[in-house]
Protein backbone atom coordinates (compact mmCIF):
# COMPACT_ATOMS: atom_id res chain seq x y z
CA UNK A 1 102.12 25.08 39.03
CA UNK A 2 100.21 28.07 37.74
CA UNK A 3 98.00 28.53 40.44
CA UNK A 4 100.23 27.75 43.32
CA UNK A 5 103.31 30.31 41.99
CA UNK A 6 100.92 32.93 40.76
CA UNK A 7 97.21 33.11 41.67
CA UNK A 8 97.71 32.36 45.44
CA UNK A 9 100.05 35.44 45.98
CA UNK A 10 97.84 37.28 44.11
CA UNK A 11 94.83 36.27 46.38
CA UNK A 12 96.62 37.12 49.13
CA UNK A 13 97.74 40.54 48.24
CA UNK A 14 94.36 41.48 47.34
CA UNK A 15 92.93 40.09 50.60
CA UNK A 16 95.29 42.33 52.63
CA UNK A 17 94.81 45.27 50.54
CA UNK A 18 91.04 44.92 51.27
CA UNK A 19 91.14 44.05 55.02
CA UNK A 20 93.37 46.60 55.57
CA UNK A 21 90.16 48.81 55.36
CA UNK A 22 87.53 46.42 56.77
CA UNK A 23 88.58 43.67 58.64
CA UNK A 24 85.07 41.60 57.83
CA UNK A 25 85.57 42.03 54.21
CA UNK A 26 85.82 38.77 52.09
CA UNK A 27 87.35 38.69 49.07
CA UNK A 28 86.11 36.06 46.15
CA UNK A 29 88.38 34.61 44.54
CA UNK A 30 87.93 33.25 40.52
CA UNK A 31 89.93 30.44 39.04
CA UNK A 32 92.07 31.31 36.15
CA UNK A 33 90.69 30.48 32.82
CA UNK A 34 92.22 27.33 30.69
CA UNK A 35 90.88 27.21 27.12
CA UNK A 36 91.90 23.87 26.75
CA UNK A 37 89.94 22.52 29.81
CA UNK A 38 86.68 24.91 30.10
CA UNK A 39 85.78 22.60 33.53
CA UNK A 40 86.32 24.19 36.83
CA UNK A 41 89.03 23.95 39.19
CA UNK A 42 88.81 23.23 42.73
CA UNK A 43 89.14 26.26 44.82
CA UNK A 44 92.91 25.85 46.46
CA UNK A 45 93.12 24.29 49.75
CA UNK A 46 95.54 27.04 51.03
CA UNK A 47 92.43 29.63 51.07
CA UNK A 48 90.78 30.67 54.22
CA UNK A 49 86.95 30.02 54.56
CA UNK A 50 86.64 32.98 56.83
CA UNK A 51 88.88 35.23 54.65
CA UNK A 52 88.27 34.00 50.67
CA UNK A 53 84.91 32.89 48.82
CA UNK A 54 85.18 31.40 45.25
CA UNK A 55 83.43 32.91 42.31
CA UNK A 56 83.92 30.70 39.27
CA UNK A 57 82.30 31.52 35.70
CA UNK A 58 79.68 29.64 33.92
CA UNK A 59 77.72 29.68 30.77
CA UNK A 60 75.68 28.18 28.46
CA UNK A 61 78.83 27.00 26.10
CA UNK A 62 77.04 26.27 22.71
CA UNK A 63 74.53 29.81 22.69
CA UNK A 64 77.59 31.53 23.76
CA UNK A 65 80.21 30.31 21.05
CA UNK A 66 77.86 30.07 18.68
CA UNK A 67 75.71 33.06 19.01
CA UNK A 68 72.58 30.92 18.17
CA UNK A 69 69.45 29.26 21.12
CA UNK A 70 68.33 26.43 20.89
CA UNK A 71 65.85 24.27 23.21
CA UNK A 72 66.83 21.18 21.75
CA UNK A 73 70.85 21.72 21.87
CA UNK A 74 73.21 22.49 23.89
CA UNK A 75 76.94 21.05 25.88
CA UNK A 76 77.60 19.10 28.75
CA UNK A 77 80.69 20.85 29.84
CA UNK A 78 81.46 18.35 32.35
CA UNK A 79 81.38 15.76 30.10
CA UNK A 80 82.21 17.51 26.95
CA UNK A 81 79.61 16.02 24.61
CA UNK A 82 76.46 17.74 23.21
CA UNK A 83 73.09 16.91 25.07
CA UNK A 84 69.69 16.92 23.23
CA UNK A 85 66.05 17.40 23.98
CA UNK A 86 64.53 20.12 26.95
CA UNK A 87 64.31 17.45 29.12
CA UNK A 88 68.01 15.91 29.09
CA UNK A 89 69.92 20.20 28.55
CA UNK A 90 68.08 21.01 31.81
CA UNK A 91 69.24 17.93 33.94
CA UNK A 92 72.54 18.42 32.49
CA UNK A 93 72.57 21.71 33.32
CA UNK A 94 71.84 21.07 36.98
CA UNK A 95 74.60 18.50 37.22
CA UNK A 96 76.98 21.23 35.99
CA UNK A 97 76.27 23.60 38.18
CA UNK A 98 76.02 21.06 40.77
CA UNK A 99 79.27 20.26 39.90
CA UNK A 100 80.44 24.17 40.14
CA UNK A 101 79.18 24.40 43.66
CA UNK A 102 81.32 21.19 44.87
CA UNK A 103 84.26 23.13 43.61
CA UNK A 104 84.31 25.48 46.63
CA UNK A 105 85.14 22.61 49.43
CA UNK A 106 88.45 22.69 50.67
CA UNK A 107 88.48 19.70 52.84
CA UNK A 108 86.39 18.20 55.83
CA UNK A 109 88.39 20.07 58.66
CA UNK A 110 88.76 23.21 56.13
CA UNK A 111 84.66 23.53 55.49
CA UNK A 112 84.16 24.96 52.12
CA UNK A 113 84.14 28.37 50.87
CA UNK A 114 80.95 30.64 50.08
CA UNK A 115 80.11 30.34 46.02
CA UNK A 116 79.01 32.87 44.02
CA UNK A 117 78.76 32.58 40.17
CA UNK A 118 80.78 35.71 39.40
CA UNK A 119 79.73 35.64 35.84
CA UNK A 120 76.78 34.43 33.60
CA UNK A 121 74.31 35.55 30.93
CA UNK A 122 73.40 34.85 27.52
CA UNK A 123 74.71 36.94 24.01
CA UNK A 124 71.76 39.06 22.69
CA UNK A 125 73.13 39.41 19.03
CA UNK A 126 71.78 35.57 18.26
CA UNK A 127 70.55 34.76 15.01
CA UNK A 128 66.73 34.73 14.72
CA UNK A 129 64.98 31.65 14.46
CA UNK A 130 62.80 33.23 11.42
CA UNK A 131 64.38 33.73 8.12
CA UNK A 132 63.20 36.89 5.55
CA UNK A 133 62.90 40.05 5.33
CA UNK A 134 61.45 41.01 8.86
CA UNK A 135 60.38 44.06 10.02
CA UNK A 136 62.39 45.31 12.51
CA UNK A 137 60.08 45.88 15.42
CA UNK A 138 59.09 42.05 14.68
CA UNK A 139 62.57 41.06 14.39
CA UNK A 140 63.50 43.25 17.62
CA UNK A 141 60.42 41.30 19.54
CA UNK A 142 61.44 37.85 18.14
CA UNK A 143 65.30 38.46 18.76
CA UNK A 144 63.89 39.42 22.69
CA UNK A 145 61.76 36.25 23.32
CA UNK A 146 64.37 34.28 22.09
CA UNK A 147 67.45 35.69 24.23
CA UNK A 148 64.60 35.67 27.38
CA UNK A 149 64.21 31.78 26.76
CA UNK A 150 67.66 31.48 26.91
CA UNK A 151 68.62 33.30 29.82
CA UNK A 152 65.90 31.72 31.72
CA UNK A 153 67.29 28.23 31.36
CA UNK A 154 70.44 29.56 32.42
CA UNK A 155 69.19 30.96 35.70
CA UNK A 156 66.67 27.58 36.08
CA UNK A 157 70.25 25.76 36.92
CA UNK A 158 70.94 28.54 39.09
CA UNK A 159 68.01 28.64 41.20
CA UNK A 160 67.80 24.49 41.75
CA UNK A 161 70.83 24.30 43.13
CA UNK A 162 70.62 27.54 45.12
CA UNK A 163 73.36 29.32 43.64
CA UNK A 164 73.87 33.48 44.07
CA UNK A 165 75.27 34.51 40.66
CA UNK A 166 75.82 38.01 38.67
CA UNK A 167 74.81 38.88 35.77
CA UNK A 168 76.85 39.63 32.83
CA UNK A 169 76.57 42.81 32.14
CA UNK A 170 74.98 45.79 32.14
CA UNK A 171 77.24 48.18 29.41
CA UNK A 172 75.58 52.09 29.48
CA UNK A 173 76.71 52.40 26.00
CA UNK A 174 75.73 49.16 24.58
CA UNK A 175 73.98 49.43 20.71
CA UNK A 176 73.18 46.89 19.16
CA UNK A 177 75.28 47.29 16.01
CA UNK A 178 78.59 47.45 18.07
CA UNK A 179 77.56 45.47 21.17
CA UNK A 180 79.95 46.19 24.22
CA UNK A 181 82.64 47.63 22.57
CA UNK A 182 84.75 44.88 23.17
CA UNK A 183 86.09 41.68 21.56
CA UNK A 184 82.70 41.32 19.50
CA UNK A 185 80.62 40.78 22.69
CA UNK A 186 76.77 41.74 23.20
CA UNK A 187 75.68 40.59 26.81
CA UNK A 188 74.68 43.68 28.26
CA UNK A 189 70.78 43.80 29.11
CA UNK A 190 70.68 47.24 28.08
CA UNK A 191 71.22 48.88 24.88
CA UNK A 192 70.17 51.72 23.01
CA UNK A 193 66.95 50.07 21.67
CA UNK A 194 65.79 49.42 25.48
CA UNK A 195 66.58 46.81 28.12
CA UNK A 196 66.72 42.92 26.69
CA UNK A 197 66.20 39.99 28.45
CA UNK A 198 63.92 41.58 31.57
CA UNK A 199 61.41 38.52 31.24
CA UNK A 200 63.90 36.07 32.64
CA UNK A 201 65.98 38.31 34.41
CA UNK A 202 63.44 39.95 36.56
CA UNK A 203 62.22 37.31 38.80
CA UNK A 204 61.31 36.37 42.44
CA UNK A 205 64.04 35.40 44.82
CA UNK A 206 64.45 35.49 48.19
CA UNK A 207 67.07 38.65 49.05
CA UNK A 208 66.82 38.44 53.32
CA UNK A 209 66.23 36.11 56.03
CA UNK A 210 67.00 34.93 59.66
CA UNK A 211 70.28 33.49 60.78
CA UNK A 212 67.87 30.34 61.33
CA UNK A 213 66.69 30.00 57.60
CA UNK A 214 68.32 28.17 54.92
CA UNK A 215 66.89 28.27 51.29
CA UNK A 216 66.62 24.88 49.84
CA UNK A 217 65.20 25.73 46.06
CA UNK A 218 63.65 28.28 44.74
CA UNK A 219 62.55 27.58 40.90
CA UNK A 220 60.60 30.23 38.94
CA UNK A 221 58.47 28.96 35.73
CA UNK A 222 58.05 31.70 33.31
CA UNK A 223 55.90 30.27 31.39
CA UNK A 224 53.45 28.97 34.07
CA UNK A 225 54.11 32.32 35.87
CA UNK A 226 54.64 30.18 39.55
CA UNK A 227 57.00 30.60 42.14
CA UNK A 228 58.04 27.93 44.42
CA UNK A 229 60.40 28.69 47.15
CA UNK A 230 61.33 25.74 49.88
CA UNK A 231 63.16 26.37 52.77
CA UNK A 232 64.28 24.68 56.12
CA UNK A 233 64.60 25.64 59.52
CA UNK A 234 68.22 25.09 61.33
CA UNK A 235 68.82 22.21 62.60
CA UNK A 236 66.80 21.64 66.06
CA UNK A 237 69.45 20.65 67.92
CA UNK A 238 71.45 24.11 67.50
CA UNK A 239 68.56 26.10 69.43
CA UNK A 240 68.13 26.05 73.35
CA UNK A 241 66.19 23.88 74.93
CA UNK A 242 62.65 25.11 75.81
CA UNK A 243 59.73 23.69 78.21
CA UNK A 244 56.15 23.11 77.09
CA UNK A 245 53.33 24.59 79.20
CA UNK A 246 53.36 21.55 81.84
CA UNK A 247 57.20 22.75 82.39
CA UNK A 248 58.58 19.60 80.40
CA UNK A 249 61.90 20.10 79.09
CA UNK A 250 61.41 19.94 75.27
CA UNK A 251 64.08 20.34 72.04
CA UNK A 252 62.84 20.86 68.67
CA UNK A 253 64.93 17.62 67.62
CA UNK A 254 61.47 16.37 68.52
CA UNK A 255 59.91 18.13 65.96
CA UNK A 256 60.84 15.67 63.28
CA UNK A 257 57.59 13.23 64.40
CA UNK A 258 55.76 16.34 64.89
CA UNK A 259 54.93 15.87 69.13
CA UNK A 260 52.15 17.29 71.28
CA UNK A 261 55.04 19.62 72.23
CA UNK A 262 54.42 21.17 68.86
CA UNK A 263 53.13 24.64 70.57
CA UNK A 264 55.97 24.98 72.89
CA UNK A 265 58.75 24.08 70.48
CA UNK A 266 57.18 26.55 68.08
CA UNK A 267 57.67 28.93 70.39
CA UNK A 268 61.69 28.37 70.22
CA UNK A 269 62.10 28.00 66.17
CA UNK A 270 61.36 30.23 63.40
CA UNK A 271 62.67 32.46 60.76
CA UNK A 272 61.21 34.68 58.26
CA UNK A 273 62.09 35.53 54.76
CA UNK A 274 61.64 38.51 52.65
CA UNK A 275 60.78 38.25 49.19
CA UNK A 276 60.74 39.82 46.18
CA UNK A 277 57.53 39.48 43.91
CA UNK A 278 57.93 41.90 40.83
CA UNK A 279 55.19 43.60 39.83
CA UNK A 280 56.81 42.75 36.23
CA UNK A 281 55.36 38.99 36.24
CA UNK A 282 52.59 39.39 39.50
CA UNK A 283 50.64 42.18 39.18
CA UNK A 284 48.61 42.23 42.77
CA UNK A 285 46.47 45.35 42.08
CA UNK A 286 44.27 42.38 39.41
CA UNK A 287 43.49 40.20 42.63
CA UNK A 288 44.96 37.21 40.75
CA UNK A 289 48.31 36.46 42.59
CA UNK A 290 47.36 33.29 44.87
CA UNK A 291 49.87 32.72 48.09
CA UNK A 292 50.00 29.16 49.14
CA UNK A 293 52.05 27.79 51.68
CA UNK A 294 52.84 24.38 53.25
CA UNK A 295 53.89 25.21 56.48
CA UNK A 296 53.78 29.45 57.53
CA UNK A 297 52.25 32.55 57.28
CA UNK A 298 52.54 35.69 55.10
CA UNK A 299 52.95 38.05 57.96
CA UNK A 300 53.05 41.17 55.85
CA UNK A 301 53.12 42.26 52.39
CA UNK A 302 54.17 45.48 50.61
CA UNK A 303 52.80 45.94 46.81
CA UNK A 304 54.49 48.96 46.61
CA UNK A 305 57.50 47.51 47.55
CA UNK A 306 57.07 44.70 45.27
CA UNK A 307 57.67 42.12 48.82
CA UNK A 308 56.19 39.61 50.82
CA UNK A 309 57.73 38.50 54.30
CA UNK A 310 56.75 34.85 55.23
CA UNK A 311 57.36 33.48 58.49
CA UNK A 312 58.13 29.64 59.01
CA UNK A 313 57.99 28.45 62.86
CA UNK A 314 58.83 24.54 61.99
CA UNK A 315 61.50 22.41 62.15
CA UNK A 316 60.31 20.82 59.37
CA UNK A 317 60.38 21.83 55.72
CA UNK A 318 58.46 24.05 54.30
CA UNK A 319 57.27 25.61 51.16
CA UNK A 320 55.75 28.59 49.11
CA UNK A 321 53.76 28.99 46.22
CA UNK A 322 53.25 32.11 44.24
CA UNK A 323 50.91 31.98 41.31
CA UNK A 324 50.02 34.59 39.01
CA UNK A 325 49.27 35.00 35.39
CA UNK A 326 51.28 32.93 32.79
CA UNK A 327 53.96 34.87 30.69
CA UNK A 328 55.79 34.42 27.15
């Protein structure tokens, strides 16, 4: 077995090489690559949760082996068959990734390990959607909108099913006659006629929050120019029990019918999250970025720092809304 006589020594070398420096280090592991069988492997049961995370590849199969976007086709790669219409690519897209996630549980006494997409991104050299002669600013701007569409469904997968990922790549010398200077390739979002891509892969996205929080979804439109970002508390049974102001021993497992007790458990439960609202898509100096939220408060915001904190003191879920002014 491939894996078994060669990748798990490997793992292991590298994880004692690392943590020889820094005990709390974690090392990600990837899954080796099969041609043959693009679908992703289960992480290997012999890996630690506290020492190993798993960071399998994905892409968008057909725009990246064929150099060419569509919104009307693109491949299922767990069930190997082409998928057509918006509608059906994004909900198999979701499964997929869905699907990728799953792929870092070990077993029920094991837990799972952390997942990280180590790779994704779209090829900028794809054909144009216009034929002719084309100017080449026009042709420049068209070949821009189109690679933005695509990474943005890309990340769309991402974001619903609250994966971290990394972009691939960012290549200093990059031009767009040679690419990356390597096996024909041309993902980098820089290149020597500017940075590509920026309106999909400059977004909103939570970077920090309490031990409490958990992120649910977060799902940017683009084209709508909203933010939505739902999030949950920690379980109410995991925080100390607290007493209301008649001295009434309350626990925020209560919480889920919403009590009189509502003041007093509030008291015990929160968490806040910091987010990241580019000035690239919301531009807050115009007055027309809206905040909405379901259950919270924006405690503080920075402009200049392009961030918002929110603070959520509910057991229940909860959810933001950023609206600004609609892009593409």
């Amino acid at each position: 077995d491939f894996v078994e006589r060669y990748m798990l020594p490997f793992f292991g070398e590298v994880e004692q090489a690392v943590t020889r420096h820094n005990q709390h280090f974690v090392v990600y592991a990837a899954p080796h690559i099969d041609v043959m069988n693009p679908s992703t492997p289960n992480a290997p049961a012999a890996l630690s949760a506290d020492r190993f995370g798993w960071s399998p590849h994905w892409y968008d199969a057909a725009t990246l082996l064929l150099k060419s976007y569509s919104r009307w086709f693109a491949l299922d790669v767990d069930y190997k068959l082409p998928v057509f219409s918006p509608f059906l690519i994004d909900k198999a897209f979701r499964r997929n990734l869905h699907s990728l996630k799953q792929t870092g549980k070990l077993s029920e006494s094991k837990g799972s390990l952390h997942v990280i997409v180590g790779e994704t991104g779209i090829p900028f050299d794809l054909e144009t959607a216009k034929a002719g002669n084309l100017k080449e600013q026009q042709k420049a701007r068209t070949d821009d909108e189109m690679a933005s569409a695509a990474l943005d469904r890309t990340i769309r997968a991402m974001e619903s099913n609250n994966l971290e990922y990394v972009l691939w790549n960012y290549v200093h010398d990059n031009t767009r006659v040679n690419g990356d200077h390597w096996n024909g390739e041309d993902l980098s979002i820089r290149s020597d006629g500017g940075n590509r891509g920026l309106q999909a892969a400059v977004r909103p996205y939570a970077f920090a929050f309490g031990r409490h929080g958990r992120i649910v979804k977060e799902r940017f439109d683009l084209y709508a120019g909203q933010y939505r970002l739902s999030v949950e508390v920690e379980a109410c049974e995991n925080f100390p029990t607290c007493s209301d102001e008649n001295g009434k021993s309350c626990t925020r497992s209560s919480r889920s019918s919403r009590t009189s007790h509502d003041k007093a458990v509030n008291e015990c439960v929160g968490a806040s999250f910091e987010i990241f609202i580019p000035s690239y898509h919301f531009d807050r100096s115009t007055n027309l970025v809206t905040f909405k939220s379901t259950d919270g408060e924006i405690i503080e915001t920075k402009p200049l720092e392009q961030k918002v904190v929110w603070s959520v003191n509910t057991c229940q879920g909860a959810e933001l809304v950023v609206s600004g002014v609609a892009g593409m």
